[in-house]
C-alpha atoms as a PDB file:
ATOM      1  CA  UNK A   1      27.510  11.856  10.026  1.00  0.00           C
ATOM      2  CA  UNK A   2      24.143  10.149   9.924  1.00  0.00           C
ATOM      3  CA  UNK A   3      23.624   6.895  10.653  1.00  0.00           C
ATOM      4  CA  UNK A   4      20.534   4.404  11.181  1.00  0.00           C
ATOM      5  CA  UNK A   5      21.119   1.141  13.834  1.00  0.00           C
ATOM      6  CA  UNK A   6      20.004  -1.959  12.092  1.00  0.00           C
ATOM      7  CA  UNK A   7      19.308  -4.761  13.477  1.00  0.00           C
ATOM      8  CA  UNK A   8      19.741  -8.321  11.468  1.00  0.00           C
ATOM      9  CA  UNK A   9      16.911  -9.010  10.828  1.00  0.00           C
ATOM     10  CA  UNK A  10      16.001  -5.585   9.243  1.00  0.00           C
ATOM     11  CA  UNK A  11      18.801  -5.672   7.787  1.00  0.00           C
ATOM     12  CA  UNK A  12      17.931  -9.748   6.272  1.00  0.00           C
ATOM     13  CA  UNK A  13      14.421  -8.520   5.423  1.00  0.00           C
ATOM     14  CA  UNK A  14      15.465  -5.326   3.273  1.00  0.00           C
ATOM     15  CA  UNK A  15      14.374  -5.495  -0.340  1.00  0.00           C
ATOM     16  CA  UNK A  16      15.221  -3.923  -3.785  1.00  0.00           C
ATOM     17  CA  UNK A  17      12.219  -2.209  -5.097  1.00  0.00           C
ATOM     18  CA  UNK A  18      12.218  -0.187  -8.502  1.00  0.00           C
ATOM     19  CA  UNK A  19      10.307   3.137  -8.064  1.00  0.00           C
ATOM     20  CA  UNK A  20       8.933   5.052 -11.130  1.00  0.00           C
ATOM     21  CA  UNK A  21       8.074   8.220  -8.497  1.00  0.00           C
ATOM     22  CA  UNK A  22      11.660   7.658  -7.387  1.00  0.00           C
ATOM     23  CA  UNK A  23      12.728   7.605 -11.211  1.00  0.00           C
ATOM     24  CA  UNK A  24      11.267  10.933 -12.189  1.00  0.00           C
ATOM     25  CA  UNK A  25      12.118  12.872  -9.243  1.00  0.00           C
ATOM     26  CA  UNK A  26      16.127  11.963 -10.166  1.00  0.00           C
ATOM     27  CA  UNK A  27      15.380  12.853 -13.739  1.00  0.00           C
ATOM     28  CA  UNK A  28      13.919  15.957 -12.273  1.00  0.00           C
ATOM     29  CA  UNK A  29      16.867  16.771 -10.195  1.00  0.00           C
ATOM     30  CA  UNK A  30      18.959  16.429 -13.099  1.00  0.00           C
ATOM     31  CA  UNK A  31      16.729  18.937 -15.099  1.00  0.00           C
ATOM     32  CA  UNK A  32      16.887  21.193 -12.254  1.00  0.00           C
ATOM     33  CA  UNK A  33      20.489  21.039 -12.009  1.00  0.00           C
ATOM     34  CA  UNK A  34      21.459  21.217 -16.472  1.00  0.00           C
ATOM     35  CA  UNK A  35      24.156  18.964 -15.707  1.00  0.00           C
ATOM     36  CA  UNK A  36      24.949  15.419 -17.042  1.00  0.00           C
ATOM     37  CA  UNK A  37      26.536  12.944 -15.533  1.00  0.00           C
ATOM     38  CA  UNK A  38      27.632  11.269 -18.911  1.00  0.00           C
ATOM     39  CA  UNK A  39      27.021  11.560 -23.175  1.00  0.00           C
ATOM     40  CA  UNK A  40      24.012   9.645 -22.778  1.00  0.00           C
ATOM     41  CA  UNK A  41      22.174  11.465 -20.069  1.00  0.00           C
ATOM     42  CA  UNK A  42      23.183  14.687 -22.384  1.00  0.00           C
ATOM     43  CA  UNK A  43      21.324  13.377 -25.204  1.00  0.00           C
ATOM     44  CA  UNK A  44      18.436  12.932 -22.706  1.00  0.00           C
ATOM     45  CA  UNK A  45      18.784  16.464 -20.786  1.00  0.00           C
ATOM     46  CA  UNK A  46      19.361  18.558 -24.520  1.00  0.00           C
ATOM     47  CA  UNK A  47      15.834  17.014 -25.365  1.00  0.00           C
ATOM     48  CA  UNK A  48      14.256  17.879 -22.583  1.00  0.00           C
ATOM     49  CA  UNK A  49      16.166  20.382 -20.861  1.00  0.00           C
ATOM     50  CA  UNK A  50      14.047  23.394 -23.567  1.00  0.00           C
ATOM     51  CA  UNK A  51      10.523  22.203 -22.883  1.00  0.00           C
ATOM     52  CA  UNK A  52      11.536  21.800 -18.721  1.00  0.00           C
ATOM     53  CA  UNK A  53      12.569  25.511 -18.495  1.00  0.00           C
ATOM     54  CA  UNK A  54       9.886  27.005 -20.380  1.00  0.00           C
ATOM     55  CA  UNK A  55       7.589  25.162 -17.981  1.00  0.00           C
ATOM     56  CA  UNK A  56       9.031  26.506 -15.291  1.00  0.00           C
ATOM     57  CA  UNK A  57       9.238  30.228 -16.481  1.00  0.00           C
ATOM     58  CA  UNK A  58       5.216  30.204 -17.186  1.00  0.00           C
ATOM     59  CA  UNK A  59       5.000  28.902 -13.829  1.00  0.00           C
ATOM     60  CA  UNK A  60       6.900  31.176 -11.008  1.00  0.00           C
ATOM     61  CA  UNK A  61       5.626  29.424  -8.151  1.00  0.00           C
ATOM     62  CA  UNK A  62       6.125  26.130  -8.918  1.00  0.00           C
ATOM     63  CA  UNK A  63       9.479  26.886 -10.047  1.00  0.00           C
ATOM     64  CA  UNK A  64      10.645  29.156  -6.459  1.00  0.00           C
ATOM     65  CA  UNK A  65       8.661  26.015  -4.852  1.00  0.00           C
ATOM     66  CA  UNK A  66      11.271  23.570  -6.542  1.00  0.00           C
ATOM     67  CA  UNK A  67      13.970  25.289  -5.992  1.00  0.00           C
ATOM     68  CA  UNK A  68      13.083  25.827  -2.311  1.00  0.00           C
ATOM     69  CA  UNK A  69      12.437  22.349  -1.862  1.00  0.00           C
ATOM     70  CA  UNK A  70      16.174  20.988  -3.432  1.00  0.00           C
ATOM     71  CA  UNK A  71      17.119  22.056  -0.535  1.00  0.00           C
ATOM     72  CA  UNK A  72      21.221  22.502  -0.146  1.00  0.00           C
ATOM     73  CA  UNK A  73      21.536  19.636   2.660  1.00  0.00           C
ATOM     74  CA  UNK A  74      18.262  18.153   2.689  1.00  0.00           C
ATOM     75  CA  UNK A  75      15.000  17.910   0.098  1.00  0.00           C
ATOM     76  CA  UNK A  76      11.832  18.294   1.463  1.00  0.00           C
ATOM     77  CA  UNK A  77       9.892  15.651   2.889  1.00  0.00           C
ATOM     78  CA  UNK A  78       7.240  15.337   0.656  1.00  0.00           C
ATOM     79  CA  UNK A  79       8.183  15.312  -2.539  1.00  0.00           C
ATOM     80  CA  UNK A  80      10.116  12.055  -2.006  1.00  0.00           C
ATOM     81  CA  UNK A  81       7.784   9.577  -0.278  1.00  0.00           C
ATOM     82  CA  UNK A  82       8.876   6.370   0.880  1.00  0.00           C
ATOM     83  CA  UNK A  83       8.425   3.314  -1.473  1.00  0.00           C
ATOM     84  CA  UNK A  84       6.050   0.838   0.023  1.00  0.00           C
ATOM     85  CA  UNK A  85       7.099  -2.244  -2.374  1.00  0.00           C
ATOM     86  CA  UNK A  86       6.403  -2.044  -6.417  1.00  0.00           C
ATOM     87  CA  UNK A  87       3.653   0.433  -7.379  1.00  0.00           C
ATOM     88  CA  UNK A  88       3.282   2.396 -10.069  1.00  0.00           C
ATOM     89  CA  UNK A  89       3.716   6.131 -11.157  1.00  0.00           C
ATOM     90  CA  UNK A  90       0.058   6.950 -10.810  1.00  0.00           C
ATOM     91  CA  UNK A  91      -0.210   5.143  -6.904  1.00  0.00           C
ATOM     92  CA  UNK A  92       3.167   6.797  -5.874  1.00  0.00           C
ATOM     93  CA  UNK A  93       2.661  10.553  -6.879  1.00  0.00           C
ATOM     94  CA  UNK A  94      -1.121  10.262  -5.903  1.00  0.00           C
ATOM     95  CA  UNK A  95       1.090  10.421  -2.228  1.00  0.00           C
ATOM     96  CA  UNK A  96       2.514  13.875  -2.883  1.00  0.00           C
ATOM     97  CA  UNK A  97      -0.813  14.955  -4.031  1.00  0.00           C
ATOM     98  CA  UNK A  98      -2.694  14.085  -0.369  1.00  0.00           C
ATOM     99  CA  UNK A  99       0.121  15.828   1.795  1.00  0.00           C
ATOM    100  CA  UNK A 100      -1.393  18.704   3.938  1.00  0.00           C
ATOM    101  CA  UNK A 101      -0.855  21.754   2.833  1.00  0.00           C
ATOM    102  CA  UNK A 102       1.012  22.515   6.565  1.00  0.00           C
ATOM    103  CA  UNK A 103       3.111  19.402   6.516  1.00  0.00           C
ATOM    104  CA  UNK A 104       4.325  20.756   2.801  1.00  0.00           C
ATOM    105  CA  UNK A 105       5.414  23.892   3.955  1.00  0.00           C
ATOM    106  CA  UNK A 106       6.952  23.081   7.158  1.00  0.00           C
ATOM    107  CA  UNK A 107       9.112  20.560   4.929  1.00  0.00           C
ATOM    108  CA  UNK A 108      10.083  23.529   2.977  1.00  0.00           C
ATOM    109  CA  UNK A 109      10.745  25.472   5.916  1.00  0.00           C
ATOM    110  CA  UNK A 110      13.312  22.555   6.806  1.00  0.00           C
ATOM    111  CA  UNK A 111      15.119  22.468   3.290  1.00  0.00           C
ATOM    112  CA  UNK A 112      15.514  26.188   3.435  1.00  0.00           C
ATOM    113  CA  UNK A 113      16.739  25.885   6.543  1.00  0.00           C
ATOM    114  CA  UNK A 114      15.181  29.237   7.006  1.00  0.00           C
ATOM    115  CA  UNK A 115      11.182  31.122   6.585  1.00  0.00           C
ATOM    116  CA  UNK A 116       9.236  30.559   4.083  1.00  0.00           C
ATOM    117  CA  UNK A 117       9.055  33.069   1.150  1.00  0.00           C
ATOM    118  CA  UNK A 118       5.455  35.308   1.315  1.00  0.00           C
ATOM    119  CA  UNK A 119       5.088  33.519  -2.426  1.00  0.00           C
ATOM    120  CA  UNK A 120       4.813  30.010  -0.846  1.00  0.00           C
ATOM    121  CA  UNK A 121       2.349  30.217   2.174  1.00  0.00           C
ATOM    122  CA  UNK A 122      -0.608  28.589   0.145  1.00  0.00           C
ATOM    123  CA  UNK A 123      -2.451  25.978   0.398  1.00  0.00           C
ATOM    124  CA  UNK A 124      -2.045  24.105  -3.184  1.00  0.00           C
ATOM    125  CA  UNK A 125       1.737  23.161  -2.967  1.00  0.00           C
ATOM    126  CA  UNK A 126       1.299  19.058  -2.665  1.00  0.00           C
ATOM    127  CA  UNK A 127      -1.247  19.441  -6.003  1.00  0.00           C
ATOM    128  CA  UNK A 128       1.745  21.980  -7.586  1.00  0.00           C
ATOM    129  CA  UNK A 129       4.523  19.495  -6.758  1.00  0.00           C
ATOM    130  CA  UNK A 130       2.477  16.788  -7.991  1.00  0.00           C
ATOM    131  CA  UNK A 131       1.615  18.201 -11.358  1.00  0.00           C
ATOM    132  CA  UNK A 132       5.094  18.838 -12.685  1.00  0.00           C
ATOM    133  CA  UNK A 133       5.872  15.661 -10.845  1.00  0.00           C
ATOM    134  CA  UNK A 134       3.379  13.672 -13.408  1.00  0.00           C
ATOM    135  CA  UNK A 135       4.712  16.505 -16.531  1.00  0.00           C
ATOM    136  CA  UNK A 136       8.028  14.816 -15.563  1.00  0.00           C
ATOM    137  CA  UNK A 137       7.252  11.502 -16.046  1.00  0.00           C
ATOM    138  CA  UNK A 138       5.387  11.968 -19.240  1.00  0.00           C
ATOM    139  CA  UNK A 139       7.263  13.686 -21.025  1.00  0.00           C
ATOM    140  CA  UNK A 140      10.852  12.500 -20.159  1.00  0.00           C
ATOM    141  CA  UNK A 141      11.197   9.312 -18.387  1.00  0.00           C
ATOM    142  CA  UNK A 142       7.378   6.992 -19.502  1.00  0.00           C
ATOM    143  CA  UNK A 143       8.910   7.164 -22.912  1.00  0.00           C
ATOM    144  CA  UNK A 144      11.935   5.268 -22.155  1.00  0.00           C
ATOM    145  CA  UNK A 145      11.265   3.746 -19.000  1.00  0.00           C
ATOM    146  CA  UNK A 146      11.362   0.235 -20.523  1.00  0.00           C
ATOM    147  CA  UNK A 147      15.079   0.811 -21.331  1.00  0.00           C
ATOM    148  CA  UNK A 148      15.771   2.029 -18.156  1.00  0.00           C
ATOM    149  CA  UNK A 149      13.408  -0.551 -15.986  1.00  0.00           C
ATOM    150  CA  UNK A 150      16.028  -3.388 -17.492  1.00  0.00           C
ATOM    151  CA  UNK A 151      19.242  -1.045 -16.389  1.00  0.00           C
ATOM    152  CA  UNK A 152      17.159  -0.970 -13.176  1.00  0.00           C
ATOM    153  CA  UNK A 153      16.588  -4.763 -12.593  1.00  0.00           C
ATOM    154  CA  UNK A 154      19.675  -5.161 -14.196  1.00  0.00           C
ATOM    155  CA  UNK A 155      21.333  -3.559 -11.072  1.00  0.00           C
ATOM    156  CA  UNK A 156      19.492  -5.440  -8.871  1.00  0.00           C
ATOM    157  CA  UNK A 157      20.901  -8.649 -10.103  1.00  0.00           C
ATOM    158  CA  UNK A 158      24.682  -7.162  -9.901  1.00  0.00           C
ATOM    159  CA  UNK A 159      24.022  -5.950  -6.334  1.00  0.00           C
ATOM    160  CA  UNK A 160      22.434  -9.084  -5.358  1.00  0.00           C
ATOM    161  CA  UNK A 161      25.341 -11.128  -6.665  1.00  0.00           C
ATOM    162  CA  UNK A 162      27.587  -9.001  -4.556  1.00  0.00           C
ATOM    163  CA  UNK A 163      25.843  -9.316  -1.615  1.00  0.00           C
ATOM    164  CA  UNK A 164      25.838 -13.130  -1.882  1.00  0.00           C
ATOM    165  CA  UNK A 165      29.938 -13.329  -2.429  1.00  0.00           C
ATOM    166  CA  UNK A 166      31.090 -10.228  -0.816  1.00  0.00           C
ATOM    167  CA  UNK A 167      28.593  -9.583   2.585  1.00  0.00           C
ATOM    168  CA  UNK A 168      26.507  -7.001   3.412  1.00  0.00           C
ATOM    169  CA  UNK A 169      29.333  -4.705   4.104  1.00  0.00           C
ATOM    170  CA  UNK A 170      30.633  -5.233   0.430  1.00  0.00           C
ATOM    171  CA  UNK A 171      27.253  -4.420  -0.552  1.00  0.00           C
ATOM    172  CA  UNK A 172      26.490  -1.173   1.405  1.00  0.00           C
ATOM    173  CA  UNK A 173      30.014   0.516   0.904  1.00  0.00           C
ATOM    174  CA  UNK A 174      29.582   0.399  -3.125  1.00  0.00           C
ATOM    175  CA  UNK A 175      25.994   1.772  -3.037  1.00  0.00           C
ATOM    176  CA  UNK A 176      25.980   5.701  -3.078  1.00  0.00           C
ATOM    177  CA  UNK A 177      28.514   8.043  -1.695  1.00  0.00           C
ATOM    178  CA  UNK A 178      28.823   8.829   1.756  1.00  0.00           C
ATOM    179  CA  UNK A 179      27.276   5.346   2.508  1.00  0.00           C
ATOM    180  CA  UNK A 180      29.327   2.340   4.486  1.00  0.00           C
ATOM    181  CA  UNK A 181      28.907  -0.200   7.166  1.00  0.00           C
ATOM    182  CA  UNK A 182      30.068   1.510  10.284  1.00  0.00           C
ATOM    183  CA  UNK A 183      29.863  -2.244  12.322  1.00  0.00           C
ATOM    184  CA  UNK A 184      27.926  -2.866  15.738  1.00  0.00           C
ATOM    185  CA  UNK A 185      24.460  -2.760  13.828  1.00  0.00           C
ATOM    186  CA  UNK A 186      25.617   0.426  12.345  1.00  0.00           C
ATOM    187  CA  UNK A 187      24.883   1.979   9.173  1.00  0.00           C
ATOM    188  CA  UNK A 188      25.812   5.477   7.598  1.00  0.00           C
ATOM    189  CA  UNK A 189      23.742   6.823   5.165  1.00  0.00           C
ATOM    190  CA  UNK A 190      25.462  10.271   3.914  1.00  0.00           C
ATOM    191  CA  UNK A 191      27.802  12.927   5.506  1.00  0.00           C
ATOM    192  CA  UNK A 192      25.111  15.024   7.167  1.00  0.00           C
ATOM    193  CA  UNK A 193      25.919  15.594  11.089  1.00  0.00           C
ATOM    194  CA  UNK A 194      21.935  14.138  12.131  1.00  0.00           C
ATOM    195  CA  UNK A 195      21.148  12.356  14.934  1.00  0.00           C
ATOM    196  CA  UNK A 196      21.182   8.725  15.136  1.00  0.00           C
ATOM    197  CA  UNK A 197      17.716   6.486  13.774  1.00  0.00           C
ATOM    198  CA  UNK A 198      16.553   3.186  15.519  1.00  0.00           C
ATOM    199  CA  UNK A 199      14.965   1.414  12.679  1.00  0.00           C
ATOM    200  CA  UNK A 200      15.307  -2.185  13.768  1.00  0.00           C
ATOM    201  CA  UNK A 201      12.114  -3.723  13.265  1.00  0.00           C
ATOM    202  CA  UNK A 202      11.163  -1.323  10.156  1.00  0.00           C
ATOM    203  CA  UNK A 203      11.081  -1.950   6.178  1.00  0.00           C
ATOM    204  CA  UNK A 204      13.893  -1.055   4.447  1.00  0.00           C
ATOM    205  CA  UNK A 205      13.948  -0.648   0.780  1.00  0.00           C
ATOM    206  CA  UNK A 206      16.988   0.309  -1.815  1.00  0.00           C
ATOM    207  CA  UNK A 207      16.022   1.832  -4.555  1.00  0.00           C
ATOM    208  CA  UNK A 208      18.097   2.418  -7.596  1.00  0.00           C
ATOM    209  CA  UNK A 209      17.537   4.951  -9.909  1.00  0.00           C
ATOM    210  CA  UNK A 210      19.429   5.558 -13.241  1.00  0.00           C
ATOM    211  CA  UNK A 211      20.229   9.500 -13.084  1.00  0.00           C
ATOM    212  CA  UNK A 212      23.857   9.417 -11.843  1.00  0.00           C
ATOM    213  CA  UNK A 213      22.840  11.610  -8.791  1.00  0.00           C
ATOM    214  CA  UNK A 214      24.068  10.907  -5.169  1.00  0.00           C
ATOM    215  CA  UNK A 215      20.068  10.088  -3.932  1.00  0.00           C
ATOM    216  CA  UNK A 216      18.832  10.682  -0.708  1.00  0.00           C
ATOM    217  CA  UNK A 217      16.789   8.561   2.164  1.00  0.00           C
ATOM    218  CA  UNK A 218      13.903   8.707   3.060  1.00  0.00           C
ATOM    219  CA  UNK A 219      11.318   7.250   5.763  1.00  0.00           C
ATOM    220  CA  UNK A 220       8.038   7.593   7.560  1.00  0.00           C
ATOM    221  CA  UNK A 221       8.478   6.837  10.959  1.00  0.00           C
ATOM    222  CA  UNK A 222       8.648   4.523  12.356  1.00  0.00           C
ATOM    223  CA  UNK A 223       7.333   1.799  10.032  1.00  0.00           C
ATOM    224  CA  UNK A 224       9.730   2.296   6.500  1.00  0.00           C
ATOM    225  CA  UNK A 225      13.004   3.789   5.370  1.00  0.00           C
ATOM    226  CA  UNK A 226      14.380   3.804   2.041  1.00  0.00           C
ATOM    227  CA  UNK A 227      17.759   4.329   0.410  1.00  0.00           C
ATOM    228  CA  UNK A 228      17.578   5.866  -3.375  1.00  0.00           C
ATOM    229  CA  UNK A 229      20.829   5.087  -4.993  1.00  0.00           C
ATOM    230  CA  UNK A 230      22.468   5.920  -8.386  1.00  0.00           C
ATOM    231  CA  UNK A 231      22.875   2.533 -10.309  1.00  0.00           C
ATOM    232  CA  UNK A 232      25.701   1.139 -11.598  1.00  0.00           C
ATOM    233  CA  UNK A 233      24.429   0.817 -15.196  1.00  0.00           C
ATOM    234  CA  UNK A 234      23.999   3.894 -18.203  1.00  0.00           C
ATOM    235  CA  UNK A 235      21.502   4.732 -20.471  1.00  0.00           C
ATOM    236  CA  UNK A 236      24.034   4.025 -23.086  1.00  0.00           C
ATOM    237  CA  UNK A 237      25.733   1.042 -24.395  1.00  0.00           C
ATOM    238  CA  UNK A 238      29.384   1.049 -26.428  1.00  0.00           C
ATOM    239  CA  UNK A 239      28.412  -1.078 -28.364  1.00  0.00           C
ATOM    240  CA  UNK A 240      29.618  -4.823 -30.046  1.00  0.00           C
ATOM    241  CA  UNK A 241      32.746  -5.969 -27.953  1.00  0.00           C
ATOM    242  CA  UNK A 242      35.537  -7.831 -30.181  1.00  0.00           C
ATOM    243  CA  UNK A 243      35.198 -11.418 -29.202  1.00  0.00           C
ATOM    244  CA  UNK A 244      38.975 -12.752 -28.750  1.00  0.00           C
ATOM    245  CA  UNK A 245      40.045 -15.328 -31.666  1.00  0.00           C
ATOM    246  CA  UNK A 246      40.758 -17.911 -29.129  1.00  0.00           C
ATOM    247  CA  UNK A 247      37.137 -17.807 -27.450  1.00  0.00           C
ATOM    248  CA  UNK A 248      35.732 -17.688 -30.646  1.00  0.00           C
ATOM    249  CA  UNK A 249      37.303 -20.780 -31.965  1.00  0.00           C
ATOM    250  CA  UNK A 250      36.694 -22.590 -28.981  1.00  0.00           C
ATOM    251  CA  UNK A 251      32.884 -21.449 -28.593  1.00  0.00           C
ATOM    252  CA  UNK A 252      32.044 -20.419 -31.964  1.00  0.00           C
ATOM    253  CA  UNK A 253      32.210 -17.029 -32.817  1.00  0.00           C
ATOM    254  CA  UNK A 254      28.287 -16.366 -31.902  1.00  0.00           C
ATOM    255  CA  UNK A 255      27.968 -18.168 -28.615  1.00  0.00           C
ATOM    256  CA  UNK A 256      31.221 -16.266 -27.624  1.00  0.00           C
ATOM    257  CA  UNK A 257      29.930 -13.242 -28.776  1.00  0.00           C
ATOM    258  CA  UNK A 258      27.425 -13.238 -26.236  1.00  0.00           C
ATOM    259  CA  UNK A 259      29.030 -15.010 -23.291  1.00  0.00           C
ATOM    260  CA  UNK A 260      31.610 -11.422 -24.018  1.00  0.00           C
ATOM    261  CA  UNK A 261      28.495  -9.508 -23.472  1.00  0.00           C
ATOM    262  CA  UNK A 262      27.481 -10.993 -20.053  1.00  0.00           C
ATOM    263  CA  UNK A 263      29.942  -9.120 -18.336  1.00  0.00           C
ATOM    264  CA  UNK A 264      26.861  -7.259 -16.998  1.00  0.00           C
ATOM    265  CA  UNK A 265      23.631  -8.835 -16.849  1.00  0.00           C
ATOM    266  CA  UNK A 266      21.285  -8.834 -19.679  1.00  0.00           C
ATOM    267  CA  UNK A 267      18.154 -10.197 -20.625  1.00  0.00           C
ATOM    268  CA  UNK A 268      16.917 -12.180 -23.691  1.00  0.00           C
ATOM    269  CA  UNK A 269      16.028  -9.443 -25.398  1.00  0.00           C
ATOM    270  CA  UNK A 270      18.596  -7.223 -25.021  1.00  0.00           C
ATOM    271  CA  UNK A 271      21.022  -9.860 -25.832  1.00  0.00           C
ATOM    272  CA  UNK A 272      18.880 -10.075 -29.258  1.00  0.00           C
ATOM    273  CA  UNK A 273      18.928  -6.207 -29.991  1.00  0.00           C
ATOM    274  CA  UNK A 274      22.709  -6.186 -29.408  1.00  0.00           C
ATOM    275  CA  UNK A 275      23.404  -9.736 -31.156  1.00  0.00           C
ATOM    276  CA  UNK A 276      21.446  -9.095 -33.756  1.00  0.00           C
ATOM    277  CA  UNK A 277      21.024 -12.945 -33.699  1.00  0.00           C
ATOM    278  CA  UNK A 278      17.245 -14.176 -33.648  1.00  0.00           C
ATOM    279  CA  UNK A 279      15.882 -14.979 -30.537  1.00  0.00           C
ATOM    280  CA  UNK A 280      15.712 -19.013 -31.229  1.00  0.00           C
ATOM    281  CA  UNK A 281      19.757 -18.874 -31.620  1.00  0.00           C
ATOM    282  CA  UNK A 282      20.082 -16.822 -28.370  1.00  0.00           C
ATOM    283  CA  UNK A 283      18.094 -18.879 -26.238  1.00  0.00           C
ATOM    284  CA  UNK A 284      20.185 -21.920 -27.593  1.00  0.00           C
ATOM    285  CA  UNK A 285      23.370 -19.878 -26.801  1.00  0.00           C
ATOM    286  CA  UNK A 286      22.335 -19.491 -23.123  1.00  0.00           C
ATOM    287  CA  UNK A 287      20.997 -22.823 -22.276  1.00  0.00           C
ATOM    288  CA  UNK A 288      24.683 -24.298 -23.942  1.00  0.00           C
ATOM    289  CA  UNK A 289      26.284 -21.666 -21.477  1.00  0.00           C
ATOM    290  CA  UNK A 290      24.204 -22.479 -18.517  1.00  0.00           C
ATOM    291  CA  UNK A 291      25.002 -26.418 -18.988  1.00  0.00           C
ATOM    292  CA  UNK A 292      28.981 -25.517 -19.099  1.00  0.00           C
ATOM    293  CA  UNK A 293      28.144 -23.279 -15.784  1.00  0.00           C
ATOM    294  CA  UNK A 294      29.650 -20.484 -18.087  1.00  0.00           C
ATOM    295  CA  UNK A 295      26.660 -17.823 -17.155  1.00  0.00           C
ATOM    296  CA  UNK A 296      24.048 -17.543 -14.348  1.00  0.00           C
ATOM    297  CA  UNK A 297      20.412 -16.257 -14.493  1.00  0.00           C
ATOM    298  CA  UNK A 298      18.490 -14.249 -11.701  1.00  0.00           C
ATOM    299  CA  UNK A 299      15.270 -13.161 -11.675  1.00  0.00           C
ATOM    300  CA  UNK A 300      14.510  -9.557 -11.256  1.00  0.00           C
ATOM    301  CA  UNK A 301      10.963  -8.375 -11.518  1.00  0.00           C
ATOM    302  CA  UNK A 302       9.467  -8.935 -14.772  1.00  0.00           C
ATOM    303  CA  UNK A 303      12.589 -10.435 -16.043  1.00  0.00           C
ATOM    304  CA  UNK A 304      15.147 -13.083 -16.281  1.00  0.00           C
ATOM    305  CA  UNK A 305      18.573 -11.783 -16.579  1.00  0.00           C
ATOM    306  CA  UNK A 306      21.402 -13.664 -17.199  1.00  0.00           C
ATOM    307  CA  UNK A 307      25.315 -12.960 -16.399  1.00  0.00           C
ATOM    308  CA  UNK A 308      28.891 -14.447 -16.282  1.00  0.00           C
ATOM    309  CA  UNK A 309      29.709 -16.957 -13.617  1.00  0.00           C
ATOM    310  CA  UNK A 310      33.385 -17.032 -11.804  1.00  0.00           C
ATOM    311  CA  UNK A 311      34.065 -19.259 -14.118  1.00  0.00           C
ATOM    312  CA  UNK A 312      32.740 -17.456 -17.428  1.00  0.00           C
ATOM    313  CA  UNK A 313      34.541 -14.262 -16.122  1.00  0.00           C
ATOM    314  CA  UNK A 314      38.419 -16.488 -15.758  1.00  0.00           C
ATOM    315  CA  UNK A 315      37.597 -18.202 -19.084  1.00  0.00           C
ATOM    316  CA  UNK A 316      36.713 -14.877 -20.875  1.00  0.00           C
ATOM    317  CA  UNK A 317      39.787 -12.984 -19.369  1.00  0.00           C
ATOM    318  CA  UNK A 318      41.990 -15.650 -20.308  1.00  0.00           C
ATOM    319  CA  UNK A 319      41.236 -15.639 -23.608  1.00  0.00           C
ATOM    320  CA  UNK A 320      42.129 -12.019 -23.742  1.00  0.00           C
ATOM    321  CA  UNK A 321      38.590 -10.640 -23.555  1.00  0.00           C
END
């Protein structure tokens, strides 16, 4: 198996970070692959899925250099840089774009696991990757990457909470398959049999990403290693939740309404779109809710998202919600 040693206070200085580069290359995988993960990533892949292939098919090398580097065990290098903090699409891929030509093909040579094919020994790979890389991301994931910055941040919060009641070993063991808390400073990171990775005394970023992939890691020694996770959260909601009688009569139908749909955190404006309350009448909701201790609210990047205290969550299931 692989596994990193972590120090504490790595392991107290990690951060969430949100990734559009990290974003698109999941959304890309998922293209690659023609699978979804669930009805709303189908909608997504049957829109997209058409314009992807034919892409691909007017472009042979980019597509045998894809396909070379989703490697069966391991992706290449440089097509999935390491996050340094928030930037955005245009600073991350500009990365992939500056990799030597050599360094791109000897990661290639690594997720083959085997030589090169006579099609790929060129020097314009990093510009190639880089290019469908940016077709990616505007075509499929800048137009909705609003929506899925707030399932993002949204994760963030959850994660955070659980790290706060539950420990980092609550945390790490729910994050991606393959991926627990071994103990002794010890962390696995996926199934693979690699050698062992000092990192204590590096960054360390997770990064969630919505595609319900199993990720990957990533680093650049020895200064910054990064986990890419699936998040908990789909691009898809089910809609108004019955609000029990009971909690209705007891918070008024509306303020119940949305205390019900804080079982996973939301922001103002989601609660709004969902609600369809105005946005006056929602913020009056929460700030009753936060009094009562009934709902908590976290910051995560841009936003404020709010969610269901201990409290909020017995009250809620008691009432038969």
């Amino acid at each position: 198996m692989g596994w990193w040693q972590v120090n504490a206070d790595t392991l107290a200085g990690s951060r969430f970070v949100l990734s559009p580069l990290a974003e698109t290359f999941a959304s890309l995988k998922v293209l690659q692959s023609g699978t979804a993960a669930h009805p709303g990533e189908r909608v997504w892949l049957d829109a997209h899925l058409p314009a992807y292939r034919r892409r691909l098919a007017g472009d042979p090398v980019t597509a045998l250099l894809i396909r070379s580097g989703l490697g069966r065990e391991w992706i290449a290098d440089f097509l999935t840089p390491t996050p340094r903090g928030e930037a955005d699409f245009e600073e991350e891929v500009a990365r992939v774009r500056e990799v030597p030509a050599a360094d791109a093909r000897a990661h290639l040579t690594v997720a083959l696991r085997g030589p090169l094919p006579a099609a790929l020994h060129r020097e314009d790979l990093p510009e190639r990757a880089a290019d469908l890389l940016t077709d990616v991301w505007t075509e499929t994931v800048r137009p909705y990457w609003a929506r899925r910055r707030r399932v993002l941040e949204a994760d963030v919060v959850a994660r955070s909470a659980q790290l706060s009641q539950g420990g980092w070993a609550t945390a790490l063991d729910a994050l991606r398959p393959g991926m627990r808390w071994l103990g002794d400073n010890r962390l696995q990171v996926n199934h693979h049999e690699y050698p062992p990775r000092e990192i204590s005394g590096a960054e360390l970023y997770f990064v969630p990403v919505t595609p319900q992939s199993h990720g990957w890691v990533s680093w650049e020694e020895p200064h910054r290693y990064a986990v890419v996770y699936p998040c908990v959260g789909a691009l898809a909601h089910a809609g108004p939740q019955a609000v029990p009688e009971s909690l209705g009569a007891l918070l008024g139908p509306a303020r119940a309404g949305v205390l019900v749909l804080l079982g996973s955190p939301l922001s103002t404006t989601q609660l709004v779109a969902l609600t369809g309350q105005g946005l006056g009448s929602v913020g009056r909701h929460l700030r009753v809710l936060l009094d009562a201790r009934l709902i908590q609210r976290r910051r995560a990047g841009r936003s404020v998202l709010y969610s269901r205290t201990a409290a909020g969550e017995v009250l809620v299931k008691a009432q038969g919600g």
